[in-house]
PDB file of N, CA and C in Angstrom:
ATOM      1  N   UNK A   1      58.070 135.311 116.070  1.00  0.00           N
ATOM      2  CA  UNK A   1      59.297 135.683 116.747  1.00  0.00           C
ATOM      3  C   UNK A   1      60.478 134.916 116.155  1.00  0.00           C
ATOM      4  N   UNK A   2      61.653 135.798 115.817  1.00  0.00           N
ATOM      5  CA  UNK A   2      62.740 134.655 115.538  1.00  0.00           C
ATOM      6  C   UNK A   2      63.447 133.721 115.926  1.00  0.00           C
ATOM      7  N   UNK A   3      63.800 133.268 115.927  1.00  0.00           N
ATOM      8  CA  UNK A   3      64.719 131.725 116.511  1.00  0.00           C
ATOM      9  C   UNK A   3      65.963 132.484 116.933  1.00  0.00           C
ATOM     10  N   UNK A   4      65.771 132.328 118.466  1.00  0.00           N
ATOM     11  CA  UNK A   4      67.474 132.382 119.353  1.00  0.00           C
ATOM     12  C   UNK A   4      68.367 131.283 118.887  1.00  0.00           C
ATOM     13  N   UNK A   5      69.447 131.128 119.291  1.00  0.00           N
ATOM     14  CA  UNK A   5      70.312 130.188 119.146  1.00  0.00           C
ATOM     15  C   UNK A   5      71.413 130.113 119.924  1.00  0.00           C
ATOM     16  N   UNK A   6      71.413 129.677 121.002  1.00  0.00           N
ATOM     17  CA  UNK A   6      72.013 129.604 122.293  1.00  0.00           C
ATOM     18  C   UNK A   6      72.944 128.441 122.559  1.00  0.00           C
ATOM     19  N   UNK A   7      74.339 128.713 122.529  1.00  0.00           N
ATOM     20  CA  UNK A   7      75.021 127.634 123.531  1.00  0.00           C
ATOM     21  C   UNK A   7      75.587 127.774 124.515  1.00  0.00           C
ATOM     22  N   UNK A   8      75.618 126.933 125.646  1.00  0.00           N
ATOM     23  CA  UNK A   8      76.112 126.952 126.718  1.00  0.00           C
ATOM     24  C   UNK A   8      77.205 125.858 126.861  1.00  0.00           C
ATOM     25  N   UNK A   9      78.394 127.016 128.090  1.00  0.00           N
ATOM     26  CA  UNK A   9      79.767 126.374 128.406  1.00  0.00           C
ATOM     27  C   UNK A   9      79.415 126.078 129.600  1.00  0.00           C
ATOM     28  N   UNK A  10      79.622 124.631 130.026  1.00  0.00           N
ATOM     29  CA  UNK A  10      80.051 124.194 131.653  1.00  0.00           C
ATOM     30  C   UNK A  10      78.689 122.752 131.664  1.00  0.00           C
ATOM     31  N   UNK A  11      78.700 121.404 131.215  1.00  0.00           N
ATOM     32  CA  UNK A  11      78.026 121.010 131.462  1.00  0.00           C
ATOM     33  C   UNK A  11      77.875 120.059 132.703  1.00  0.00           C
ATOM     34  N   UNK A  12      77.820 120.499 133.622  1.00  0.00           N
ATOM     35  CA  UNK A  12      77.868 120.490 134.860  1.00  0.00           C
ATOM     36  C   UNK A  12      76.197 120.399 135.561  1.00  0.00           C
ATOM     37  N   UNK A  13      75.898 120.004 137.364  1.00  0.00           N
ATOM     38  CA  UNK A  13      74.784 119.945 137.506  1.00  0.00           C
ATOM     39  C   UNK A  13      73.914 121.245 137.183  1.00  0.00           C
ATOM     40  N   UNK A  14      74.373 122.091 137.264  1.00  0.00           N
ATOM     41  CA  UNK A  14      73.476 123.958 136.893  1.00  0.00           C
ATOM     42  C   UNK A  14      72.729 123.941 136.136  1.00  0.00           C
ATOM     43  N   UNK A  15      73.870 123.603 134.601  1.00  0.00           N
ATOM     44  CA  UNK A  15      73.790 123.559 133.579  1.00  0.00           C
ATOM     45  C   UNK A  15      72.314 122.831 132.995  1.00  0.00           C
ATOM     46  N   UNK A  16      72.118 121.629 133.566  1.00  0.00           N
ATOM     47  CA  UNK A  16      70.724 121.040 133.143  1.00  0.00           C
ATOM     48  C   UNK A  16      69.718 121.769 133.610  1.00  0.00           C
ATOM     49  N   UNK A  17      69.774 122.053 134.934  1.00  0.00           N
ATOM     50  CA  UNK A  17      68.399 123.517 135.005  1.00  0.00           C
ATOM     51  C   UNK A  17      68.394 123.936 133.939  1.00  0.00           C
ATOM     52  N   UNK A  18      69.531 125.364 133.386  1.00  0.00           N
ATOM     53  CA  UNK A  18      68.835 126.215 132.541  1.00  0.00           C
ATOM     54  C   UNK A  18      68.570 125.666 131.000  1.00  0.00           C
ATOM     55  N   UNK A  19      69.098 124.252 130.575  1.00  0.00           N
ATOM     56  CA  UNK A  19      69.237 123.825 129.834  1.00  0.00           C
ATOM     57  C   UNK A  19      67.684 122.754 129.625  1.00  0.00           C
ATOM     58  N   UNK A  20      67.085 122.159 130.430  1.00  0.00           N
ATOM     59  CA  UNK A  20      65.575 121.758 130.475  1.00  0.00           C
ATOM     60  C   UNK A  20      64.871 123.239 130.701  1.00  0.00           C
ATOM     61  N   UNK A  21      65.121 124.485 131.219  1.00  0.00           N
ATOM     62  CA  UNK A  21      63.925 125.466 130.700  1.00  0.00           C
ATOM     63  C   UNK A  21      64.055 125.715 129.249  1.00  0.00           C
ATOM     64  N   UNK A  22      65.203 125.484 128.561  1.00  0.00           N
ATOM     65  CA  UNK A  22      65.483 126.521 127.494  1.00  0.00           C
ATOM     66  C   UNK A  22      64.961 125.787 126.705  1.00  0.00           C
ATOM     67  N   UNK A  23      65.201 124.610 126.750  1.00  0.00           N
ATOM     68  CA  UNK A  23      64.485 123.449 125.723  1.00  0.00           C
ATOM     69  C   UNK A  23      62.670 123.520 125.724  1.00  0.00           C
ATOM     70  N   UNK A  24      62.316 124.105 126.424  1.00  0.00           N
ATOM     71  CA  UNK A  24      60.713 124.582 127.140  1.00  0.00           C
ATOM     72  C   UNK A  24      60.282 125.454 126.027  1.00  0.00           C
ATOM     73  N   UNK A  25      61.444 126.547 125.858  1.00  0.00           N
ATOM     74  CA  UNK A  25      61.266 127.205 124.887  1.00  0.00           C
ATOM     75  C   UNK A  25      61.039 127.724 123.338  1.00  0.00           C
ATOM     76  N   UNK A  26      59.946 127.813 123.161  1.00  0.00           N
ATOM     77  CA  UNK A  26      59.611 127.428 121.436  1.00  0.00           C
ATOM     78  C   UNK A  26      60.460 128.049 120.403  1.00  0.00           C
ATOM     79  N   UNK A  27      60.972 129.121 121.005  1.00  0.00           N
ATOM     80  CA  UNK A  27      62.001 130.043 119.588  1.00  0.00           C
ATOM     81  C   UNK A  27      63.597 129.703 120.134  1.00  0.00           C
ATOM     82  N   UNK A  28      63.449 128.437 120.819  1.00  0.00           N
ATOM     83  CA  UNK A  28      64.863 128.934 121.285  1.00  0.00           C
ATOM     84  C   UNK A  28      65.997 127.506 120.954  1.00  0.00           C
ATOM     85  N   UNK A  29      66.591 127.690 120.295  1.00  0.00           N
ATOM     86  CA  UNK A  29      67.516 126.364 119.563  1.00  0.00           C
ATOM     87  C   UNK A  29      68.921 126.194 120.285  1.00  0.00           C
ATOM     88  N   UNK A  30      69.180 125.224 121.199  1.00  0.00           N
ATOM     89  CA  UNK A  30      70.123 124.967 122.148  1.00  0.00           C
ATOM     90  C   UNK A  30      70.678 123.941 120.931  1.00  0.00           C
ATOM     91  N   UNK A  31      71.953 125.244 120.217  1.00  0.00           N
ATOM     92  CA  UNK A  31      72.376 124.910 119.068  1.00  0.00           C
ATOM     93  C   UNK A  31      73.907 123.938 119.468  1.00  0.00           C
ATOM     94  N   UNK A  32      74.358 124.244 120.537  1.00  0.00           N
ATOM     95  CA  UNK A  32      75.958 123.396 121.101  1.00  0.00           C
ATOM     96  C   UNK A  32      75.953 123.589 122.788  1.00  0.00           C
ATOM     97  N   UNK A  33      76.934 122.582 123.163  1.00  0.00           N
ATOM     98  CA  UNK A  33      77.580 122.751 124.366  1.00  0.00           C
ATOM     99  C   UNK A  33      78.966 122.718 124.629  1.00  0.00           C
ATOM    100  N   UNK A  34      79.563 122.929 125.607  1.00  0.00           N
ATOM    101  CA  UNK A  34      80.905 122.753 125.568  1.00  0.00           C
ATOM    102  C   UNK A  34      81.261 122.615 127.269  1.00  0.00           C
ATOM    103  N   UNK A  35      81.623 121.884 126.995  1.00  0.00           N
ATOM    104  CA  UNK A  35      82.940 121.134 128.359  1.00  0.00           C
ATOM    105  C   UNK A  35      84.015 120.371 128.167  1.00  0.00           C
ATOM    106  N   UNK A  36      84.774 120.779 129.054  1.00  0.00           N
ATOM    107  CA  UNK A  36      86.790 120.212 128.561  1.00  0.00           C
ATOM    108  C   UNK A  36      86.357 118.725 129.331  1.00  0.00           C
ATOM    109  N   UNK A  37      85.688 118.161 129.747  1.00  0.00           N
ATOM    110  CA  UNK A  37      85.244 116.662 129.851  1.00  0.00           C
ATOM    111  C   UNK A  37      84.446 116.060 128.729  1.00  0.00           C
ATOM    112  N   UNK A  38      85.087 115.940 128.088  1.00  0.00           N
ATOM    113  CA  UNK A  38      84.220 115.253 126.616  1.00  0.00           C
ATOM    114  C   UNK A  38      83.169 114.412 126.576  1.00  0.00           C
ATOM    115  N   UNK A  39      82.949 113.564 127.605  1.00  0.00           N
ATOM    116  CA  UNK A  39      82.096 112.629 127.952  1.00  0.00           C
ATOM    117  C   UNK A  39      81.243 113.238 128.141  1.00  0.00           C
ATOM    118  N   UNK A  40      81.209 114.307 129.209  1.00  0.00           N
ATOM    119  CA  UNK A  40      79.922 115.281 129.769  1.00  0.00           C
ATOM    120  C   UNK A  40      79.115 115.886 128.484  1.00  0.00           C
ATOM    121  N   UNK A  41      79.978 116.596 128.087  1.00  0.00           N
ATOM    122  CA  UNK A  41      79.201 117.369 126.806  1.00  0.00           C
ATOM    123  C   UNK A  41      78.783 116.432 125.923  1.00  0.00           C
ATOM    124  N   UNK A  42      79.626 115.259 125.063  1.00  0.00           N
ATOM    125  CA  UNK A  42      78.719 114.210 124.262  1.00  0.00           C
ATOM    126  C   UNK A  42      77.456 114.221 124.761  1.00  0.00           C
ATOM    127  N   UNK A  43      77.138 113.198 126.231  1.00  0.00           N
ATOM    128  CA  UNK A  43      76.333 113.105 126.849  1.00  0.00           C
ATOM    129  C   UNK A  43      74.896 114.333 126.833  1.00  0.00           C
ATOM    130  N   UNK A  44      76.057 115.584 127.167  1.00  0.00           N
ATOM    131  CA  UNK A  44      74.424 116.631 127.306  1.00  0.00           C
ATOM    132  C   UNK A  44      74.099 116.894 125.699  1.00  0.00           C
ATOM    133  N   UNK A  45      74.993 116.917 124.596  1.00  0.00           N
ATOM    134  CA  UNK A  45      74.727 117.540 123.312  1.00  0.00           C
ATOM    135  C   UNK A  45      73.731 116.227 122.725  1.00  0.00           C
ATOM    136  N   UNK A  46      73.605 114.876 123.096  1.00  0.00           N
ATOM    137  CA  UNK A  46      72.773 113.753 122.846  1.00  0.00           C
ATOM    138  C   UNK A  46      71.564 113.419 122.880  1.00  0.00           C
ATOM    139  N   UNK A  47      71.627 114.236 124.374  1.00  0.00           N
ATOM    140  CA  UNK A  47      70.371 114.948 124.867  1.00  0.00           C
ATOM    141  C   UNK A  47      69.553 115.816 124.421  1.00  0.00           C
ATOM    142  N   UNK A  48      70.031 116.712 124.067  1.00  0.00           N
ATOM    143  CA  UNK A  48      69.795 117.971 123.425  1.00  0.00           C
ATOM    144  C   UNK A  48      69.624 118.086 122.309  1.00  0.00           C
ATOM    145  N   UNK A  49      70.142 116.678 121.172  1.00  0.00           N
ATOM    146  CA  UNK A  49      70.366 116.895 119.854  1.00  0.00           C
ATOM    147  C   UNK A  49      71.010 118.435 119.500  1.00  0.00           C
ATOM    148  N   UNK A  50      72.083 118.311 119.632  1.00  0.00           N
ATOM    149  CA  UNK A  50      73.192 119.882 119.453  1.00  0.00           C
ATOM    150  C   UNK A  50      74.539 119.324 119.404  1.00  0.00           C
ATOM    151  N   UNK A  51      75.634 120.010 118.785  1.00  0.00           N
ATOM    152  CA  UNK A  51      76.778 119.795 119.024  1.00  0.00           C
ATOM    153  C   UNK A  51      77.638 119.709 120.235  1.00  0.00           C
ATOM    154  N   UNK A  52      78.743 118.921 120.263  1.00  0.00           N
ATOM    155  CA  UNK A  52      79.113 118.986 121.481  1.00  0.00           C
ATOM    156  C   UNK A  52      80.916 119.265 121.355  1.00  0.00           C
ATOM    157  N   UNK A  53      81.616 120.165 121.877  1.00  0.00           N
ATOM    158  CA  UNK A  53      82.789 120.894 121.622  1.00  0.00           C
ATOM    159  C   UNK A  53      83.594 120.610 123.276  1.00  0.00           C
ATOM    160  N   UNK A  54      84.686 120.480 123.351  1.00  0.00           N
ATOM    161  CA  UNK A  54      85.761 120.473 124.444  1.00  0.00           C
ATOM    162  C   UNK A  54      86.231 121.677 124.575  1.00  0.00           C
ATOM    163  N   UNK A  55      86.103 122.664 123.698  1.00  0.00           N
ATOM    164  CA  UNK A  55      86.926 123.733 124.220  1.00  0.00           C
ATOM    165  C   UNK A  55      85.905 124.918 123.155  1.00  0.00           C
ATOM    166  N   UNK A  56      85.285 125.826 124.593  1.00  0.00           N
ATOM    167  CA  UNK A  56      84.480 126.979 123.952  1.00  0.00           C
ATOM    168  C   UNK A  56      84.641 127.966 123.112  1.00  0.00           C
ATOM    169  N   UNK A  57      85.687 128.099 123.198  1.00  0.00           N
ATOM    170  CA  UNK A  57      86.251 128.969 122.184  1.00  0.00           C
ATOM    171  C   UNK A  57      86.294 128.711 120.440  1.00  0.00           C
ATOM    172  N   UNK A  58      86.623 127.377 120.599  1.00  0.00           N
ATOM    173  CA  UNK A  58      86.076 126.553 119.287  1.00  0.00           C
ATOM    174  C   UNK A  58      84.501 126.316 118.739  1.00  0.00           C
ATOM    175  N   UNK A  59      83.684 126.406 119.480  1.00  0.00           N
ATOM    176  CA  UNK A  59      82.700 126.079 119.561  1.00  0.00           C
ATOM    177  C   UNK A  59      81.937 127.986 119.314  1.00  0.00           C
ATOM    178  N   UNK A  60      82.165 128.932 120.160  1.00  0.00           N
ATOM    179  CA  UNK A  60      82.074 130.060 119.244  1.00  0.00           C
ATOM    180  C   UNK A  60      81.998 130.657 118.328  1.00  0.00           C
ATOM    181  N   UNK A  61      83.268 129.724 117.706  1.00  0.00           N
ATOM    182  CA  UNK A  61      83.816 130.365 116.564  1.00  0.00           C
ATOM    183  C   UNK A  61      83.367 129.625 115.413  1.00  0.00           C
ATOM    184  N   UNK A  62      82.875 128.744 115.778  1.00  0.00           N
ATOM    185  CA  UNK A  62      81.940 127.523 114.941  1.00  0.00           C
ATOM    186  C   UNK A  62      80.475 127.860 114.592  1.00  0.00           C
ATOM    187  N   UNK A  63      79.722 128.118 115.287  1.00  0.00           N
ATOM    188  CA  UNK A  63      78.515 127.691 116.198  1.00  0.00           C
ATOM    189  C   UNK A  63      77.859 129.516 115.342  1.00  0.00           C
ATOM    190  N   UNK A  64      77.128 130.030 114.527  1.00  0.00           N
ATOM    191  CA  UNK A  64      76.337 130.380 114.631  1.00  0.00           C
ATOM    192  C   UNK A  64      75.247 130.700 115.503  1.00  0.00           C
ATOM    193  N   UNK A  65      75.749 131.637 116.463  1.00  0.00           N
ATOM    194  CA  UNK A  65      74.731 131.878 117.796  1.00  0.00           C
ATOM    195  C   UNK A  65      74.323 133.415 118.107  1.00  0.00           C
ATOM    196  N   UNK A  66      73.169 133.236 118.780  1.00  0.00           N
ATOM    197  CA  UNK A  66      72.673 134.811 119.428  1.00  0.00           C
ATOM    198  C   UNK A  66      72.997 135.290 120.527  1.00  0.00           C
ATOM    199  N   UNK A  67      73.612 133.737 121.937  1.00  0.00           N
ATOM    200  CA  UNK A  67      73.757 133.888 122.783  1.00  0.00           C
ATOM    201  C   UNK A  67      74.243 132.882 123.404  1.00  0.00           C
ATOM    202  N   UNK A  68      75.284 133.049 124.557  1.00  0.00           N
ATOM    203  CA  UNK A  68      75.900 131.692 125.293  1.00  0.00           C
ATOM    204  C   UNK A  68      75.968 132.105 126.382  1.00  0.00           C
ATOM    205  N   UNK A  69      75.312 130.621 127.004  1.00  0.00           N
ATOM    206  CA  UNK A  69      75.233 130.528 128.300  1.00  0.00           C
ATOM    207  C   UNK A  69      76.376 130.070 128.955  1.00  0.00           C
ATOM    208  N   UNK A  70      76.389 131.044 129.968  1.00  0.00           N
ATOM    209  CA  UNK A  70      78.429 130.810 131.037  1.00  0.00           C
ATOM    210  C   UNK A  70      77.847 129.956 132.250  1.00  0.00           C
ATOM    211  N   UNK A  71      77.854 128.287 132.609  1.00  0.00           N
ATOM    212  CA  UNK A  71      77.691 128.070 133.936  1.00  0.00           C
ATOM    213  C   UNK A  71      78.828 126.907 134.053  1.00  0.00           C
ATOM    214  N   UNK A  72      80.211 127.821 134.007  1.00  0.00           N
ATOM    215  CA  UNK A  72      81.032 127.041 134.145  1.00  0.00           C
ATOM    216  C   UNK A  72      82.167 127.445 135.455  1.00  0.00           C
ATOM    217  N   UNK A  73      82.579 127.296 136.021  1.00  0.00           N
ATOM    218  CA  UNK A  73      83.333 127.556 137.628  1.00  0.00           C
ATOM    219  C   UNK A  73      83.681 129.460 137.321  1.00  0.00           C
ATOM    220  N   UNK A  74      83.374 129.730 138.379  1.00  0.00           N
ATOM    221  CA  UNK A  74      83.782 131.178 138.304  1.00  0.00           C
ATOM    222  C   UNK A  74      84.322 131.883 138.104  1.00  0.00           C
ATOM    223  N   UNK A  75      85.573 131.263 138.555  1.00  0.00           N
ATOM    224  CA  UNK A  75      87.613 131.305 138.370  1.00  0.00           C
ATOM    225  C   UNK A  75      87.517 131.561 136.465  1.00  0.00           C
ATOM    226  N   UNK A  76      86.269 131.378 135.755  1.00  0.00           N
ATOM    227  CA  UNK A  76      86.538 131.364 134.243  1.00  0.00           C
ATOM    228  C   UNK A  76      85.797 132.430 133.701  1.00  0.00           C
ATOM    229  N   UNK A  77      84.710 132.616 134.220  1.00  0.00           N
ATOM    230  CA  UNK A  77      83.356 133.520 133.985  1.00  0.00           C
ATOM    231  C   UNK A  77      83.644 134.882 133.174  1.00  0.00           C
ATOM    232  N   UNK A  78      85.073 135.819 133.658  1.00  0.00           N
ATOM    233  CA  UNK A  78      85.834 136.848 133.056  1.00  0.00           C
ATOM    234  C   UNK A  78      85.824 136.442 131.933  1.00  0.00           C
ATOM    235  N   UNK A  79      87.092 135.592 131.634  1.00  0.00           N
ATOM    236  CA  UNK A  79      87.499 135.523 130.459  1.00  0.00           C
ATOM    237  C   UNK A  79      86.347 135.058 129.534  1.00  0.00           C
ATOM    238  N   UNK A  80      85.645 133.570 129.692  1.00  0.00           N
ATOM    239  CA  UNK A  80      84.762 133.087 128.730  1.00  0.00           C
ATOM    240  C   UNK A  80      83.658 134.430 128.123  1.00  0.00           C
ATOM    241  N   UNK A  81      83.517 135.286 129.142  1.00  0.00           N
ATOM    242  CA  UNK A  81      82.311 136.499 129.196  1.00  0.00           C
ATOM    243  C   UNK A  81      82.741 137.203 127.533  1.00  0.00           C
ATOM    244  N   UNK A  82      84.149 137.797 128.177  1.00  0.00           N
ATOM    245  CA  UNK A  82      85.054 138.603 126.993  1.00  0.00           C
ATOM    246  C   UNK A  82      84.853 137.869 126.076  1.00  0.00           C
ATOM    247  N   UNK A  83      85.363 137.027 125.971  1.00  0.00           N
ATOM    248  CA  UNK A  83      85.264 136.471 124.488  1.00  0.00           C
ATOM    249  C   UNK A  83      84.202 136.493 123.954  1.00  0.00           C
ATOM    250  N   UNK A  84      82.770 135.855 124.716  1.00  0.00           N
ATOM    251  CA  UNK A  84      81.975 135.677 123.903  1.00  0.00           C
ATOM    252  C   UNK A  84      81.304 136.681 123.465  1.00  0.00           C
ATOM    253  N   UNK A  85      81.159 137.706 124.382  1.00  0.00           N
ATOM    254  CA  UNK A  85      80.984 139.328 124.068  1.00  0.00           C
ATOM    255  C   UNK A  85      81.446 139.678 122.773  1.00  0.00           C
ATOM    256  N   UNK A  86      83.137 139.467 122.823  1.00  0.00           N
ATOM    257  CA  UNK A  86      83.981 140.271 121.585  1.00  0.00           C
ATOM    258  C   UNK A  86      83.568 139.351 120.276  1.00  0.00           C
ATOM    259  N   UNK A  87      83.187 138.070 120.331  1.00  0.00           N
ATOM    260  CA  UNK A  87      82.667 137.548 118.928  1.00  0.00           C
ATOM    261  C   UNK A  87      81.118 137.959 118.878  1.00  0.00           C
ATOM    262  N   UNK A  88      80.226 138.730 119.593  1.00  0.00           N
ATOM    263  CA  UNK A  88      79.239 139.279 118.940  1.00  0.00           C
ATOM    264  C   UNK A  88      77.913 138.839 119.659  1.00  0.00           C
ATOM    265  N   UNK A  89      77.762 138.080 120.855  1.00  0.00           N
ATOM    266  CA  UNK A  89      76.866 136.940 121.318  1.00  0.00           C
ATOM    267  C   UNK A  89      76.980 137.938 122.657  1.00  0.00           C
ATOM    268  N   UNK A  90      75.926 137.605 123.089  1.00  0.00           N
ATOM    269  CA  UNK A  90      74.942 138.201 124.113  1.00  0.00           C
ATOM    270  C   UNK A  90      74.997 137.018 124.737  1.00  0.00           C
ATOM    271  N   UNK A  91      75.378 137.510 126.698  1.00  0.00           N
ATOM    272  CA  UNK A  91      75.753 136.385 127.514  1.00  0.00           C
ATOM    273  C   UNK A  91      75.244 136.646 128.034  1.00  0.00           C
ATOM    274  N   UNK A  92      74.792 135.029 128.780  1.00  0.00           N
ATOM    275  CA  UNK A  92      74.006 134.954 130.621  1.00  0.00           C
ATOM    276  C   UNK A  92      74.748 134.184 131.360  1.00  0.00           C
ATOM    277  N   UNK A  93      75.330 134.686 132.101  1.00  0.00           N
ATOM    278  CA  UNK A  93      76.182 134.161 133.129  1.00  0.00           C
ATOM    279  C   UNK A  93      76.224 133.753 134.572  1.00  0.00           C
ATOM    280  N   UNK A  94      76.410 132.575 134.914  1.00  0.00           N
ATOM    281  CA  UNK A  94      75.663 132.171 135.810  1.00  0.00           C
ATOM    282  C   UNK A  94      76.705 133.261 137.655  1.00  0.00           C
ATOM    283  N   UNK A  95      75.796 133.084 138.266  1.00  0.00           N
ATOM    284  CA  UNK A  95      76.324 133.831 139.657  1.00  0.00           C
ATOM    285  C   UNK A  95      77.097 132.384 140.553  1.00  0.00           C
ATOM    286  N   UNK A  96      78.651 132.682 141.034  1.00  0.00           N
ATOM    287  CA  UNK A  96      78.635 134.380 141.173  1.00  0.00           C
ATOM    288  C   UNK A  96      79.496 135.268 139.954  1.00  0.00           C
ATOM    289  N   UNK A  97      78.747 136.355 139.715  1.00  0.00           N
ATOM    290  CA  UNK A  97      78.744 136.649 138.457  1.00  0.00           C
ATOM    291  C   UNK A  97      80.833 136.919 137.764  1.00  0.00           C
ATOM    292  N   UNK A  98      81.493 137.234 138.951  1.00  0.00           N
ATOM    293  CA  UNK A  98      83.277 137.683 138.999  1.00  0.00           C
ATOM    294  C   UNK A  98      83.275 137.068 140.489  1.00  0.00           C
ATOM    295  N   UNK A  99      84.821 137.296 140.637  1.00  0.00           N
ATOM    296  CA  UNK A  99      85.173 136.673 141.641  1.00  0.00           C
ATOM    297  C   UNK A  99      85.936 138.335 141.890  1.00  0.00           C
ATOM    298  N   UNK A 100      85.697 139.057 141.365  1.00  0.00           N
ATOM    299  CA  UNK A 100      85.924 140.552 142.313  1.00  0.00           C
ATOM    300  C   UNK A 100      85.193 141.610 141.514  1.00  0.00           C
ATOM    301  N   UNK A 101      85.420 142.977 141.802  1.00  0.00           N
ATOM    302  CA  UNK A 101      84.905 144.017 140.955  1.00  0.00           C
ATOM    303  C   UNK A 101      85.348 144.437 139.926  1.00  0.00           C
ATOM    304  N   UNK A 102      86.997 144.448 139.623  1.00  0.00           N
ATOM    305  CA  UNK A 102      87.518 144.321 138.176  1.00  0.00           C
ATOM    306  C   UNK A 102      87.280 143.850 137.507  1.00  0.00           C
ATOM    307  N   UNK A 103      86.767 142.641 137.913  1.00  0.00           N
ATOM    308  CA  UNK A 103      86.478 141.456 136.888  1.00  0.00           C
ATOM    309  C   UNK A 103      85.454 141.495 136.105  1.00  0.00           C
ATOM    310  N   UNK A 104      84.067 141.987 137.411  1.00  0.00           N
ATOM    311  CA  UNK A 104      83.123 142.428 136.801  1.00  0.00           C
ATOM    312  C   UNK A 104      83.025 143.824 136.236  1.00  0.00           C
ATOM    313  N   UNK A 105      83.666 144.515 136.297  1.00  0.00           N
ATOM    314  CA  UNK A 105      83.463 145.647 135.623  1.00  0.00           C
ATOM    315  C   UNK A 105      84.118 145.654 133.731  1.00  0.00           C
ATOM    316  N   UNK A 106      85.512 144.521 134.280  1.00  0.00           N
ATOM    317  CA  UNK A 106      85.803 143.866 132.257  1.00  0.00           C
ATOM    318  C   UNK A 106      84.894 143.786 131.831  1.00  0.00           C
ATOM    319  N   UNK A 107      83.655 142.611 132.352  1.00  0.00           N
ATOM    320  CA  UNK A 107      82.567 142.118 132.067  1.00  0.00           C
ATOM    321  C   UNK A 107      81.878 143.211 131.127  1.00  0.00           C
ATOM    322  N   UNK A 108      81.691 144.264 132.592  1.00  0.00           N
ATOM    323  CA  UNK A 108      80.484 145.052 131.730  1.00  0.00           C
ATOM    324  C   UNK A 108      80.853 146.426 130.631  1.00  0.00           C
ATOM    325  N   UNK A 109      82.109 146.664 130.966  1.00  0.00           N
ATOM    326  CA  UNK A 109      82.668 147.352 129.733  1.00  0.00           C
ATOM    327  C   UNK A 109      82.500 146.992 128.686  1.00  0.00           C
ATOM    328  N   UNK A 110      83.645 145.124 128.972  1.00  0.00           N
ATOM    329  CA  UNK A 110      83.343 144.501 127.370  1.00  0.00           C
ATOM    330  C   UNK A 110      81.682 144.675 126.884  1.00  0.00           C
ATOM    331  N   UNK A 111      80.640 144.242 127.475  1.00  0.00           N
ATOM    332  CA  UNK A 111      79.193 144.161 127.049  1.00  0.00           C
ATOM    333  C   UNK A 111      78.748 145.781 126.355  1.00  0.00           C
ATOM    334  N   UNK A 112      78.868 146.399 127.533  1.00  0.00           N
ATOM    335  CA  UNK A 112      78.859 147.512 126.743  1.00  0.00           C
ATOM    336  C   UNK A 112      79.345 148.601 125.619  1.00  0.00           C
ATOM    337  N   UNK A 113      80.674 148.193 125.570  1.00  0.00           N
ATOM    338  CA  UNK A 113      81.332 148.618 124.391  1.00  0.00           C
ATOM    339  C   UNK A 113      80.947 147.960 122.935  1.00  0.00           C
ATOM    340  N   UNK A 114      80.277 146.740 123.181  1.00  0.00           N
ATOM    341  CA  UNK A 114      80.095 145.896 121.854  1.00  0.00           C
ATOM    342  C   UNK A 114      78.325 146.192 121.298  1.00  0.00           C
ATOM    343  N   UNK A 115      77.718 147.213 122.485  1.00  0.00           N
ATOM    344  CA  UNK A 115      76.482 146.710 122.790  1.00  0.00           C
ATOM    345  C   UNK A 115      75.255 145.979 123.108  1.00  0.00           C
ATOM    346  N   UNK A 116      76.053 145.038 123.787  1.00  0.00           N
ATOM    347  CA  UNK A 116      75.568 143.759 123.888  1.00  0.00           C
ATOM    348  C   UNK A 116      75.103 143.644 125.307  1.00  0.00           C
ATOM    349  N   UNK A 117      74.103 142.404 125.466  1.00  0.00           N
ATOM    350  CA  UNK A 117      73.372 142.605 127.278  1.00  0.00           C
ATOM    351  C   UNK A 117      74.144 140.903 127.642  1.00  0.00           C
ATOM    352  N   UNK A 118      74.740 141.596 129.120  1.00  0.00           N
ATOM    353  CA  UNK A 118      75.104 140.934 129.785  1.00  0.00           C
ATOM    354  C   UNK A 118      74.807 141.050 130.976  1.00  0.00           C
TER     355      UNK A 118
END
């Protein structure tokens, strides 16, 4: 099977859940993290042996990936989704998934217009 390559935005308490299963995982390379608290992300990317980025968007656009994980406050979940959608990466996003139905429906347009699973 090939090697995923997954980073996740928001390193926060969530974040280590899905981040100790993923590490569980034999094809799966928890390649960066990103949080606008620099300390946090050093900290989890140290852990992890992975890069560690302040601002996700940089870290996207960096980062060679298959997929990024969103478990960062909700109020963000839209936008971070779009983006990572429109650069080509297949998202899992933590619930609650929008903070209305527009939001989620950007979501799933963007996913689906790119063909991508979100």
């Amino acid at each position: 099977m090939k090697e995923v390559r997954i980073a996740l935005i928001g390193c926060g308490r969530i974040s280590q859940e899905h981040l100790r299963a993923f590490a569980k995982i034999k094809n799966v390379k928890i390649q960066a993290v990103a949080d606008n608290i620099s300390e946090k992300a050093k900290s989890v990317a140290e852990r992890y042996k992975c890069r560690a980025y302040t601002d996700y968007k940089d870290m996207i656009r960096s980062e060679s990936l298959n997929a990024v994980v969103i478990s960062a406050p909700p109020n963000e979940h839209v936008r971070m989704s779009v983006f990572a959608l429109s650069r080509g990466h297949h998202v899992l996003c933590e619930k609650p998934f929008a903070l209305n139905k527009t939001e989620a429906e950007k979501m799933c347009r963007s996913a689906k217009e790119k063909g991508l699973i979100l």
